[in-house]
PDB file of N, CA and C in Angstrom:
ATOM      1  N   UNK A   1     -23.960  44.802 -47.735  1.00  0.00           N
ATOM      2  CA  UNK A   1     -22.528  45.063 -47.798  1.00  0.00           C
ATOM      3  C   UNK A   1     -22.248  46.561 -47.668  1.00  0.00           C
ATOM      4  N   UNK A   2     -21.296  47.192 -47.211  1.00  0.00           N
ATOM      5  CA  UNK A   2     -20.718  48.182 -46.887  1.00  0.00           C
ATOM      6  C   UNK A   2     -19.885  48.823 -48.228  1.00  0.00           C
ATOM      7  N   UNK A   3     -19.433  50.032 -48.049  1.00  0.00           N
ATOM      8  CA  UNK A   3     -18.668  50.267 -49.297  1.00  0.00           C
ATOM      9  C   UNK A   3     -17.207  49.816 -49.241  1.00  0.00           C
ATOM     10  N   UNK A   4     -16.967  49.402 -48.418  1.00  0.00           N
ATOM     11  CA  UNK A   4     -15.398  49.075 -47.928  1.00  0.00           C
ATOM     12  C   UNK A   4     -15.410  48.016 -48.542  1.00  0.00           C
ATOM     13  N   UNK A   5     -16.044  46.954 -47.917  1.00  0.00           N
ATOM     14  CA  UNK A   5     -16.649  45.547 -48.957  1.00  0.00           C
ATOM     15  C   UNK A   5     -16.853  45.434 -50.353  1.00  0.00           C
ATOM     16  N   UNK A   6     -17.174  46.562 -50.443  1.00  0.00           N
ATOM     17  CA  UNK A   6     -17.344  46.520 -52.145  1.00  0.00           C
ATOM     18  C   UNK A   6     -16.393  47.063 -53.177  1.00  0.00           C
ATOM     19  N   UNK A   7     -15.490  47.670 -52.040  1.00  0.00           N
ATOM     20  CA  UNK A   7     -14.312  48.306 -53.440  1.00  0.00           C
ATOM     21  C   UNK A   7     -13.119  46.806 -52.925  1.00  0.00           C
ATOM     22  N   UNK A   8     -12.947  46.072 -51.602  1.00  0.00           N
ATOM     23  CA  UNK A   8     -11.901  45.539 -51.931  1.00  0.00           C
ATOM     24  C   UNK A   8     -12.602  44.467 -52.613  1.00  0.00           C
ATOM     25  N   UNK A   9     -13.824  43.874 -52.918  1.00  0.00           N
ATOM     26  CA  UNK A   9     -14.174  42.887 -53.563  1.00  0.00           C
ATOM     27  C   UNK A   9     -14.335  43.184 -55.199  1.00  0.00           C
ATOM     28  N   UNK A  10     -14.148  44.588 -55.500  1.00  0.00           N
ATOM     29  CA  UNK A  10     -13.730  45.294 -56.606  1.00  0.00           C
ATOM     30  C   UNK A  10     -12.521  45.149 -57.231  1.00  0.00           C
ATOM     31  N   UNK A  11     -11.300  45.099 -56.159  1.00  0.00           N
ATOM     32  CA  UNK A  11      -9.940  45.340 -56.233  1.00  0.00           C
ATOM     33  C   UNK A  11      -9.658  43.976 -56.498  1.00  0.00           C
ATOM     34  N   UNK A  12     -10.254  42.975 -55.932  1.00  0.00           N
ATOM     35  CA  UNK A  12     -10.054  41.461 -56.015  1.00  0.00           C
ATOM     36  C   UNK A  12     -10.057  41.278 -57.587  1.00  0.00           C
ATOM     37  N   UNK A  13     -11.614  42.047 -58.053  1.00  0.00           N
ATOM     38  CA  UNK A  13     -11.939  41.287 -59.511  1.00  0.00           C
ATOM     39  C   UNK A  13     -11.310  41.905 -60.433  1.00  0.00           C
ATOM     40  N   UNK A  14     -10.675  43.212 -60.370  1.00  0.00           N
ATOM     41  CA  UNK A  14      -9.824  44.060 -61.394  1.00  0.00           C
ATOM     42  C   UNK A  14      -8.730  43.161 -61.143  1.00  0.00           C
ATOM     43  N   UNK A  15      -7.917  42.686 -60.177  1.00  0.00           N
ATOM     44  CA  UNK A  15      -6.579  42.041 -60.138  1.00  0.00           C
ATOM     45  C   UNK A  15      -6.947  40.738 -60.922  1.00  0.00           C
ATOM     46  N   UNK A  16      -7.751  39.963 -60.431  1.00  0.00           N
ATOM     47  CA  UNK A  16      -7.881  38.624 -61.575  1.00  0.00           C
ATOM     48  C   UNK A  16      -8.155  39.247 -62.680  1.00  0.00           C
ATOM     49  N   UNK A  17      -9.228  40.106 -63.385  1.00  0.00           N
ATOM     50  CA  UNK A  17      -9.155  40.504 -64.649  1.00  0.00           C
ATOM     51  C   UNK A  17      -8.009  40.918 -65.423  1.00  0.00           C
ATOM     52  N   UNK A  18      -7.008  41.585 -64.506  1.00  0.00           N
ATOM     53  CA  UNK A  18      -5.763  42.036 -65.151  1.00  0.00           C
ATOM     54  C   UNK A  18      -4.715  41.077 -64.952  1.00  0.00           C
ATOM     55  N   UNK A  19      -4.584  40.293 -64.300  1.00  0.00           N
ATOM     56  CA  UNK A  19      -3.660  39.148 -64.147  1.00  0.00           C
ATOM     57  C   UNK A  19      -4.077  38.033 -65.672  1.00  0.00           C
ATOM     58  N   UNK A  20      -5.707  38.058 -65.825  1.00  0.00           N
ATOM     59  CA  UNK A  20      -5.991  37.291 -66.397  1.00  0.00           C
ATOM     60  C   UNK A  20      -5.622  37.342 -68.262  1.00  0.00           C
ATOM     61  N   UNK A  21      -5.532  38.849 -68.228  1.00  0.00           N
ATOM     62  CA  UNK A  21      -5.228  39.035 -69.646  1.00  0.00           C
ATOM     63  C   UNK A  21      -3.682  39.289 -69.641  1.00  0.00           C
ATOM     64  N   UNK A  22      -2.955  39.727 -68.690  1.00  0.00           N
ATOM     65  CA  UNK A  22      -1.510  39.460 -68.711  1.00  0.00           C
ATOM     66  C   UNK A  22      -0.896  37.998 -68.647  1.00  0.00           C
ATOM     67  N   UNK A  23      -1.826  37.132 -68.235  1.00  0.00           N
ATOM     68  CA  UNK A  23      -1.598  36.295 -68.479  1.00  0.00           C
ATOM     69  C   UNK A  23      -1.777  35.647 -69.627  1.00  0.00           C
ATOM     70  N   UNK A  24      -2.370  36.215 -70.713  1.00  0.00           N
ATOM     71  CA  UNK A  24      -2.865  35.725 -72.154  1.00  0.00           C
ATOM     72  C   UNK A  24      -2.004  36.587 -73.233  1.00  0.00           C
ATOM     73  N   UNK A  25      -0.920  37.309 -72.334  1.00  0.00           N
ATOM     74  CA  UNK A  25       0.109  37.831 -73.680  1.00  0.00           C
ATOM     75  C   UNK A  25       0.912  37.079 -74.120  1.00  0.00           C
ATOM     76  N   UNK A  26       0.714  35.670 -74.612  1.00  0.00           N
ATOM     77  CA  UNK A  26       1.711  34.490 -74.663  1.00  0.00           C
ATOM     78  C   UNK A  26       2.550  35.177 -75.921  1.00  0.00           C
ATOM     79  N   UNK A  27       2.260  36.069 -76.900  1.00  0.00           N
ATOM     80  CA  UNK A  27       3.388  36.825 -77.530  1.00  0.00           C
ATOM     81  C   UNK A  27       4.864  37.080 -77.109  1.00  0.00           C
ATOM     82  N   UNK A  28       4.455  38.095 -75.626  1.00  0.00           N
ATOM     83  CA  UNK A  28       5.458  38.459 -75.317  1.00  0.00           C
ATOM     84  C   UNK A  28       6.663  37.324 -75.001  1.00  0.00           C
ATOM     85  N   UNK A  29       5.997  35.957 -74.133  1.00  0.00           N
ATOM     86  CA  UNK A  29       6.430  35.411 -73.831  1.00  0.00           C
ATOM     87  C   UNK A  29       7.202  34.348 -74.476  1.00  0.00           C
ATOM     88  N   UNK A  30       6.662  33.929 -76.336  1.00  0.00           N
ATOM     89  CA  UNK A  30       7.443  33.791 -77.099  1.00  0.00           C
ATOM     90  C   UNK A  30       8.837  34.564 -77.341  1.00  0.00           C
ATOM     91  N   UNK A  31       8.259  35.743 -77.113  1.00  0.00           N
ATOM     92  CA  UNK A  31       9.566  36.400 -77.879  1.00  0.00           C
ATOM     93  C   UNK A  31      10.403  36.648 -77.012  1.00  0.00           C
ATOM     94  N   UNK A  32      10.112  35.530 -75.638  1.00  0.00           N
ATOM     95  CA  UNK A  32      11.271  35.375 -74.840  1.00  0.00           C
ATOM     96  C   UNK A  32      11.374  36.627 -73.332  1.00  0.00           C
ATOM     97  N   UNK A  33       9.965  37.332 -73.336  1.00  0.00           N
ATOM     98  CA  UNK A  33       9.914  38.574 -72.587  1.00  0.00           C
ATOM     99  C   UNK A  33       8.688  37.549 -71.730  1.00  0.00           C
ATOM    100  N   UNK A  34       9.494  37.706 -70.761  1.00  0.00           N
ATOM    101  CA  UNK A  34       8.072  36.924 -69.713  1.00  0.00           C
ATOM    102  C   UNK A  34       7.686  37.983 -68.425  1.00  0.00           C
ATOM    103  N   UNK A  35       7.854  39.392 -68.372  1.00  0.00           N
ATOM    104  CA  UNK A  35       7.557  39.907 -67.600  1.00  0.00           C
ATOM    105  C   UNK A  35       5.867  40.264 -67.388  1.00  0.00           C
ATOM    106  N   UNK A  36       5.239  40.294 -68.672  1.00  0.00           N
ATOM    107  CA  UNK A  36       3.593  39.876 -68.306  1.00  0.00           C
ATOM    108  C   UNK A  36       3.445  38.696 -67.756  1.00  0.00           C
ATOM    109  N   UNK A  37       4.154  37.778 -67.543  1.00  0.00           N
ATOM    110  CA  UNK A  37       3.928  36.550 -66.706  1.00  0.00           C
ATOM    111  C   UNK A  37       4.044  36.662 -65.273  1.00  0.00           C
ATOM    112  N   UNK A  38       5.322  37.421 -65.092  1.00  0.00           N
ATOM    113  CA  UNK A  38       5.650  37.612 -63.972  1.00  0.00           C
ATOM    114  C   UNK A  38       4.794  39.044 -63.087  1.00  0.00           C
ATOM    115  N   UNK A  39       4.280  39.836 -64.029  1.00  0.00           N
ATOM    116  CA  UNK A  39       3.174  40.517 -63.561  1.00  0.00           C
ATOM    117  C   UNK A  39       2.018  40.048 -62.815  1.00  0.00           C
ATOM    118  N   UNK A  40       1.642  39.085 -64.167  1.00  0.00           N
ATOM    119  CA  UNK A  40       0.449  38.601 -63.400  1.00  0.00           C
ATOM    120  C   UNK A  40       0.691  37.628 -62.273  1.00  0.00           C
ATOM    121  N   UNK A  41       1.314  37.189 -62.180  1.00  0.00           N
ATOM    122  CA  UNK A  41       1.752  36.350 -60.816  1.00  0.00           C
ATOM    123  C   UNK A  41       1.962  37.267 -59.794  1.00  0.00           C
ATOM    124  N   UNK A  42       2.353  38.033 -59.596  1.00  0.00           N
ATOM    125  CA  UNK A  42       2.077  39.538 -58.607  1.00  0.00           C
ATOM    126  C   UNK A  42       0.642  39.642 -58.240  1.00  0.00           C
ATOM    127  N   UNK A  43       0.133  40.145 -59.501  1.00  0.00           N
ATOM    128  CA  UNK A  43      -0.961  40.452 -58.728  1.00  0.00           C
ATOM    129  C   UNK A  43      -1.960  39.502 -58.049  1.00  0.00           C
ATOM    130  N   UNK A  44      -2.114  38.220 -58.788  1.00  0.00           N
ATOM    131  CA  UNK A  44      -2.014  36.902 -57.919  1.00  0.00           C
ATOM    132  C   UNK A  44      -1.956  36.660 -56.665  1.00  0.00           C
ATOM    133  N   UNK A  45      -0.468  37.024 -56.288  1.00  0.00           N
ATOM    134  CA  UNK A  45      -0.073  36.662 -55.003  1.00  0.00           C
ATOM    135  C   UNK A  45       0.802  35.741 -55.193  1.00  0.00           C
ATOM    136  N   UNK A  46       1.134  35.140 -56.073  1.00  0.00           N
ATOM    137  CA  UNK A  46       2.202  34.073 -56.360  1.00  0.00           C
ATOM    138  C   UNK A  46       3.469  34.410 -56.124  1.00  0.00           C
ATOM    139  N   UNK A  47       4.134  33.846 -54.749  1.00  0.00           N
ATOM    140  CA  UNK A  47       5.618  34.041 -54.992  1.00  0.00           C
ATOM    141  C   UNK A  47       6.333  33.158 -55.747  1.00  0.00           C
ATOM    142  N   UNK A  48       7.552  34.093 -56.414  1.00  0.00           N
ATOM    143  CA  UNK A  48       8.157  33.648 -57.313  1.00  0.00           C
ATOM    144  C   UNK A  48       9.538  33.240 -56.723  1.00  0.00           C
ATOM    145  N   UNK A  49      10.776  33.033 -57.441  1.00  0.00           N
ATOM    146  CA  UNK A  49      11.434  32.438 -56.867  1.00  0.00           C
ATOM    147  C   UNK A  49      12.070  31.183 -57.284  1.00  0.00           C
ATOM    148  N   UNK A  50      12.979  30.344 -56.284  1.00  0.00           N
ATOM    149  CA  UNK A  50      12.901  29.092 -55.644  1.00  0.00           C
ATOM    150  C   UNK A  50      12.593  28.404 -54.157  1.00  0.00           C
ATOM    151  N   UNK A  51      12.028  27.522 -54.070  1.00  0.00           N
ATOM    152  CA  UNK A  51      11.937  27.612 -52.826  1.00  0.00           C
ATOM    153  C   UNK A  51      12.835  27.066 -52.165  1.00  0.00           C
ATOM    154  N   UNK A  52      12.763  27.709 -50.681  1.00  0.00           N
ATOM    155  CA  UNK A  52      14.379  27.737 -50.127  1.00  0.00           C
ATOM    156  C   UNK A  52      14.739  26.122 -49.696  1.00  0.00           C
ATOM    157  N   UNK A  53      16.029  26.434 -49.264  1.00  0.00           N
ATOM    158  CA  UNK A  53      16.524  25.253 -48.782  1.00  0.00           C
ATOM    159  C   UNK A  53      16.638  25.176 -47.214  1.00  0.00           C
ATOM    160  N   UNK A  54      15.907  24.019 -46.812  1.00  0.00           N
ATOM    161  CA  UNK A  54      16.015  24.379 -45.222  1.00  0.00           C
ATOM    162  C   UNK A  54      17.909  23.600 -44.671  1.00  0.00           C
ATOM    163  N   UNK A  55      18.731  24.374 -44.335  1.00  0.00           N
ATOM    164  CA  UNK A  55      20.123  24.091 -43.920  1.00  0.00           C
ATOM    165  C   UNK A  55      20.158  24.503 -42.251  1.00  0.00           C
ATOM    166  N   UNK A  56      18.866  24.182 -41.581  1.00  0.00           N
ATOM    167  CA  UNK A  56      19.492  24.463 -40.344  1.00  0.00           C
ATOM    168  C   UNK A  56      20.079  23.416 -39.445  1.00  0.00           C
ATOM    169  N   UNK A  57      19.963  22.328 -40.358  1.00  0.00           N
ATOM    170  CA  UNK A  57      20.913  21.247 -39.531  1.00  0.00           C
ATOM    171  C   UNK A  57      22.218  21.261 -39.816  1.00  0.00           C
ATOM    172  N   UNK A  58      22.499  21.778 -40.647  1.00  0.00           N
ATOM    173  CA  UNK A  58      23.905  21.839 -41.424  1.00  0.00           C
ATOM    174  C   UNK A  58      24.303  23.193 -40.702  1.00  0.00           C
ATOM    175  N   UNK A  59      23.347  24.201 -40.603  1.00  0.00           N
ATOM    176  CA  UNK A  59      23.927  25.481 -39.735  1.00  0.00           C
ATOM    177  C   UNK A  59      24.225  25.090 -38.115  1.00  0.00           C
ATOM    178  N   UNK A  60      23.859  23.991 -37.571  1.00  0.00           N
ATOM    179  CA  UNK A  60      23.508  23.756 -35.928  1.00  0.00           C
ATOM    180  C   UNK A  60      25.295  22.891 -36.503  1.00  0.00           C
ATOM    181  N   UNK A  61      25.750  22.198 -37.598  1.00  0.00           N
ATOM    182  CA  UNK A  61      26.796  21.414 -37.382  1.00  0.00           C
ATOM    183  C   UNK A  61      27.738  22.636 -37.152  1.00  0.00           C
ATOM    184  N   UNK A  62      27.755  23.481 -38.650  1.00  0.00           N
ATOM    185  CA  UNK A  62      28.896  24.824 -38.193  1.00  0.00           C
ATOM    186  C   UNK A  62      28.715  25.238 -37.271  1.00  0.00           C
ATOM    187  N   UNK A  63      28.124  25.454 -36.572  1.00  0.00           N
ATOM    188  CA  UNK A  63      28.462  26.394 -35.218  1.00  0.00           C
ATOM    189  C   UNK A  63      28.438  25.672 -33.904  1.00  0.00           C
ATOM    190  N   UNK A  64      28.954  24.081 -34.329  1.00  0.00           N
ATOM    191  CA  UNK A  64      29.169  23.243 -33.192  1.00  0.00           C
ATOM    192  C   UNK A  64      30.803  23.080 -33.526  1.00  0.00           C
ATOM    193  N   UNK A  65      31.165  23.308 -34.634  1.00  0.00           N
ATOM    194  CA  UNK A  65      32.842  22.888 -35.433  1.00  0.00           C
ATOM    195  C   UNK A  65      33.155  24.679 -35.110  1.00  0.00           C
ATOM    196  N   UNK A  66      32.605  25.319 -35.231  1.00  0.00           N
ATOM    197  CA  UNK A  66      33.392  26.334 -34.775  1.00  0.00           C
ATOM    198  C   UNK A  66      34.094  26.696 -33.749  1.00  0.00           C
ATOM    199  N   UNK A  67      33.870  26.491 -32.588  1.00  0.00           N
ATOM    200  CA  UNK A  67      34.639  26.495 -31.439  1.00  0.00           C
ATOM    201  C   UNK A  67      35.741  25.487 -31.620  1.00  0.00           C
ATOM    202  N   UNK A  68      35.544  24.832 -32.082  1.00  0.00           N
ATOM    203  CA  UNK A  68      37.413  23.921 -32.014  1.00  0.00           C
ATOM    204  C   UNK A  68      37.928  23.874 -33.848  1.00  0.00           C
ATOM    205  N   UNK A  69      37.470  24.326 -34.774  1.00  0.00           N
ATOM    206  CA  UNK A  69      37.432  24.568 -35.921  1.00  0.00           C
ATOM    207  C   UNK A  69      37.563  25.780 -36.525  1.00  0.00           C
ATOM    208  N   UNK A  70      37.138  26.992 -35.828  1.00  0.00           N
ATOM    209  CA  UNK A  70      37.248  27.993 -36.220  1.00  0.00           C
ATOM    210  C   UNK A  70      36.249  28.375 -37.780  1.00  0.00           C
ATOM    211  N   UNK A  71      37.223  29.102 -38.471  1.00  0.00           N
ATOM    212  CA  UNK A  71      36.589  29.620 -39.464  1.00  0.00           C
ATOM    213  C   UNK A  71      36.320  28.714 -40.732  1.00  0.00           C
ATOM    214  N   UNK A  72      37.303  27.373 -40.583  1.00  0.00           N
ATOM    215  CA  UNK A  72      37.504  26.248 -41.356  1.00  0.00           C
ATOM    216  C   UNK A  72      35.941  25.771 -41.369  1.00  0.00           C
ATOM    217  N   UNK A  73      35.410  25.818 -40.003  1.00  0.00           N
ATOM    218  CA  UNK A  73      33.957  25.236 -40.148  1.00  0.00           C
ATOM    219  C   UNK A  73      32.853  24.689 -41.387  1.00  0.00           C
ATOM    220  N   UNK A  74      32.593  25.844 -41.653  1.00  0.00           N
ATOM    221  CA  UNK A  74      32.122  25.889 -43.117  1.00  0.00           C
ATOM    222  C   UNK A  74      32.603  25.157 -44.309  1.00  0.00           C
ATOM    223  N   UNK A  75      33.199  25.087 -44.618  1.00  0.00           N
ATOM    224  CA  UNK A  75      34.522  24.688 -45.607  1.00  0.00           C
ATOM    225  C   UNK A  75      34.395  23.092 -45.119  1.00  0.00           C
ATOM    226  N   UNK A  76      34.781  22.273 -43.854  1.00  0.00           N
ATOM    227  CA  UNK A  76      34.379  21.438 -43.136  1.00  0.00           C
ATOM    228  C   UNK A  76      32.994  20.322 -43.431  1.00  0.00           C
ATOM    229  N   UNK A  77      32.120  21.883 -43.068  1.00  0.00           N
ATOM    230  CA  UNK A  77      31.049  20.719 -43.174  1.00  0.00           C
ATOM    231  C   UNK A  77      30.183  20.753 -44.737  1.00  0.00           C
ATOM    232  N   UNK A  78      30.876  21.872 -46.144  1.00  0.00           N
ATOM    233  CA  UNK A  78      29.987  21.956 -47.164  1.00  0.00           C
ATOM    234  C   UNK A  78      30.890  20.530 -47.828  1.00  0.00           C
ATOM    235  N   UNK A  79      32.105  20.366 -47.467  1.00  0.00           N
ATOM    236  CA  UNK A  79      32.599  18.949 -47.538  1.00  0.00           C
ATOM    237  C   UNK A  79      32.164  17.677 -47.246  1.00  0.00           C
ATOM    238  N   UNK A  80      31.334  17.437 -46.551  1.00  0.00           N
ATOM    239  CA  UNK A  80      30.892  16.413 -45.638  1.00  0.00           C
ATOM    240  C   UNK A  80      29.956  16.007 -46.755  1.00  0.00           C
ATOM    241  N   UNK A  81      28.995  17.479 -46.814  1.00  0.00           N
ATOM    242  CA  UNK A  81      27.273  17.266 -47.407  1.00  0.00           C
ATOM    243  C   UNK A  81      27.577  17.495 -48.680  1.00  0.00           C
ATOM    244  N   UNK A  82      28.693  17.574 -49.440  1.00  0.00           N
ATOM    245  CA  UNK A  82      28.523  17.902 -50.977  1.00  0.00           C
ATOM    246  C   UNK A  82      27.846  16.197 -51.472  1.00  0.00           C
ATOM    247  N   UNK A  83      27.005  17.005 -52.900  1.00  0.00           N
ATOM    248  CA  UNK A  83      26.342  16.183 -53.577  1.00  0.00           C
ATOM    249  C   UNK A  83      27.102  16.315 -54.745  1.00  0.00           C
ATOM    250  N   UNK A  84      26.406  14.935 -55.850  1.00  0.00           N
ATOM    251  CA  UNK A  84      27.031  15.708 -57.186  1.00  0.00           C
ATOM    252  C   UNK A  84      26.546  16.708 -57.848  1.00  0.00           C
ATOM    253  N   UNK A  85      24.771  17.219 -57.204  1.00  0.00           N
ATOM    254  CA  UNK A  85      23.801  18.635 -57.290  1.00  0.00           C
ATOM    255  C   UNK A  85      24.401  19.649 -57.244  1.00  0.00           C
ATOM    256  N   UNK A  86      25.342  19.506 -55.825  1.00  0.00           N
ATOM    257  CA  UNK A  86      25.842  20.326 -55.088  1.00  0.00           C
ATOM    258  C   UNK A  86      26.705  20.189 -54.727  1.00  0.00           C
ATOM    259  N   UNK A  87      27.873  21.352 -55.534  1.00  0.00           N
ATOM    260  CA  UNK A  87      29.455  21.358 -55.042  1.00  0.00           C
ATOM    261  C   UNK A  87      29.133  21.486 -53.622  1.00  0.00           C
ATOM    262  N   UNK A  88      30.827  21.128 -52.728  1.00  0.00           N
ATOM    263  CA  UNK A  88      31.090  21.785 -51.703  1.00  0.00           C
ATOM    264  C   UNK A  88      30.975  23.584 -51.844  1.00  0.00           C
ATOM    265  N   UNK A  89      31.691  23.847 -52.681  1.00  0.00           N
ATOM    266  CA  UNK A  89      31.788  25.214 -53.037  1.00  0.00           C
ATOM    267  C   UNK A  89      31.187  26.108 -52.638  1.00  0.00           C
ATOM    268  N   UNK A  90      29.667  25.699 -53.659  1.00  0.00           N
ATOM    269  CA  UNK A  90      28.193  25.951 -54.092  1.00  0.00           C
ATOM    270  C   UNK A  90      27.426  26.264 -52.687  1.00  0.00           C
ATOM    271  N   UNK A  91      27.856  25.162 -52.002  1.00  0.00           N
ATOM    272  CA  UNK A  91      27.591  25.007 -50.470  1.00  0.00           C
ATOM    273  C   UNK A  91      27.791  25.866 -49.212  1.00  0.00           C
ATOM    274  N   UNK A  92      29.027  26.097 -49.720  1.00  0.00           N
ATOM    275  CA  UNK A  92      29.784  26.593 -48.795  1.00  0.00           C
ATOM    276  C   UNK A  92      29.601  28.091 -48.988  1.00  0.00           C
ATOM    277  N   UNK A  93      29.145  28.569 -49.698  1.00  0.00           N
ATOM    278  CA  UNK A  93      29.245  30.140 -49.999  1.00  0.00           C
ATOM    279  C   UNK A  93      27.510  30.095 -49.755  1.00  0.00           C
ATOM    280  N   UNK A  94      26.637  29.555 -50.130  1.00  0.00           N
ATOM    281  CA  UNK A  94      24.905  29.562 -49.389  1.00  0.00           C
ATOM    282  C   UNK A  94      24.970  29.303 -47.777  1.00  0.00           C
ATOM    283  N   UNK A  95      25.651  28.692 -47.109  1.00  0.00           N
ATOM    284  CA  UNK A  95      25.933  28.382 -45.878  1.00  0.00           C
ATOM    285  C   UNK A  95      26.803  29.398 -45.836  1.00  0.00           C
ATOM    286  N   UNK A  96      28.104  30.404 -45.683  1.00  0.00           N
ATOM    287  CA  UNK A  96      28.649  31.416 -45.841  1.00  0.00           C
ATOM    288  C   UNK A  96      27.548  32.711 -45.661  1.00  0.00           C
ATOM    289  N   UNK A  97      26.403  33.003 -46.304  1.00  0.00           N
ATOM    290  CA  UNK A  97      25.264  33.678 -46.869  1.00  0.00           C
ATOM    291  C   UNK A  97      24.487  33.766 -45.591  1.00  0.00           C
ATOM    292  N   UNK A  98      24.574  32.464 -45.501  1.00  0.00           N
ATOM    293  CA  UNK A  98      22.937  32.097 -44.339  1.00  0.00           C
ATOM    294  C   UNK A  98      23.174  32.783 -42.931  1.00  0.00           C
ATOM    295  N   UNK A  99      24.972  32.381 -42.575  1.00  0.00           N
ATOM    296  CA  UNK A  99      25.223  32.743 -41.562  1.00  0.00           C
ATOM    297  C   UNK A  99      25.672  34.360 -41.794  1.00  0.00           C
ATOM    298  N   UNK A 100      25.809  34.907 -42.052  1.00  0.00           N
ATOM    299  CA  UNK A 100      25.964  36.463 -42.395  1.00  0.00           C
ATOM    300  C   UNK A 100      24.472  37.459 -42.354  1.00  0.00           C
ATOM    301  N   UNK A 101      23.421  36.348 -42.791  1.00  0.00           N
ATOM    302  CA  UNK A 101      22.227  36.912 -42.773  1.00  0.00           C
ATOM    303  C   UNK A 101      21.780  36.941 -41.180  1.00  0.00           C
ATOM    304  N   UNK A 102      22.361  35.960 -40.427  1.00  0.00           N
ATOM    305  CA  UNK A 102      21.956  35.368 -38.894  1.00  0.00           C
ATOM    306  C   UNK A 102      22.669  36.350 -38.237  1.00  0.00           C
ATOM    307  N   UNK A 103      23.241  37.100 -38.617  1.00  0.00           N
ATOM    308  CA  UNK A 103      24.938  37.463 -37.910  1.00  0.00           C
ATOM    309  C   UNK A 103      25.477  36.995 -37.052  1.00  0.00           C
ATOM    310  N   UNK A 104      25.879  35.826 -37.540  1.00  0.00           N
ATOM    311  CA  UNK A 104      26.723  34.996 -37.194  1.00  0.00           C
ATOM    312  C   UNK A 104      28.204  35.409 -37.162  1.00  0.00           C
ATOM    313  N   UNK A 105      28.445  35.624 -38.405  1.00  0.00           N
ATOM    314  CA  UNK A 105      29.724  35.809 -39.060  1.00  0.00           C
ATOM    315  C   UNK A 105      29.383  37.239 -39.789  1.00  0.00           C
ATOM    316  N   UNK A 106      30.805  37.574 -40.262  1.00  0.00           N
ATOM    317  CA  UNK A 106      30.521  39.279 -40.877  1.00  0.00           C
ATOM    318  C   UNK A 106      31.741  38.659 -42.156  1.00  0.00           C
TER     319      UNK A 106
END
């Protein structure tokens, strides 16, 4: 092995070692502080989060209602797909989001 090899296979075992005892501060995490949790999941590699929601069929409907719908679109179709999970509302402002991120809309 090379020395390159040996410090990132170094770097590997310090990150599990230190993930591993941040992960054993269950103190903190009683007392309601879970950022040693969320540490060690970093160094991990664990993304955190939720995982997303795939809406690109619901994005392909708005921007088929937009041309004869206009800006109503949205509003339109978070109506259609509301759950009782999921307001229209709720919907409509993550779909609102999605397309702003696309620049779609401003």
């Amino acid at each position: 092995m090379d020395r390159a090899t040996d410090i990132k296979g170094d770097e590997a075992l310090l990150r599990e070692a230190l993930a591993e005892t941040l992960g054993g501060l269950r103190v903190l995490e009683d007392a309601g502080d879970n950022k040693a949790h969320h540490a060690a999941a970093v160094l991990l590699g664990r993304n955190g989060g939720r995982p997303s929601i795939d809406d690109s069929a619901l994005l392909a409907e708005v921007r088929e209602l937009r041309a004869t719908r206009g800006c109503a679109a949205v509003r339109i179709v978070a109506r259609r797909h509301a759950t009782p999970e999921m307001s229209a509302a709720s919907l409509a402002q993550r779909l609102r989001r999605k397309l702003r991120e696309e620049k779609y809309i401003k």
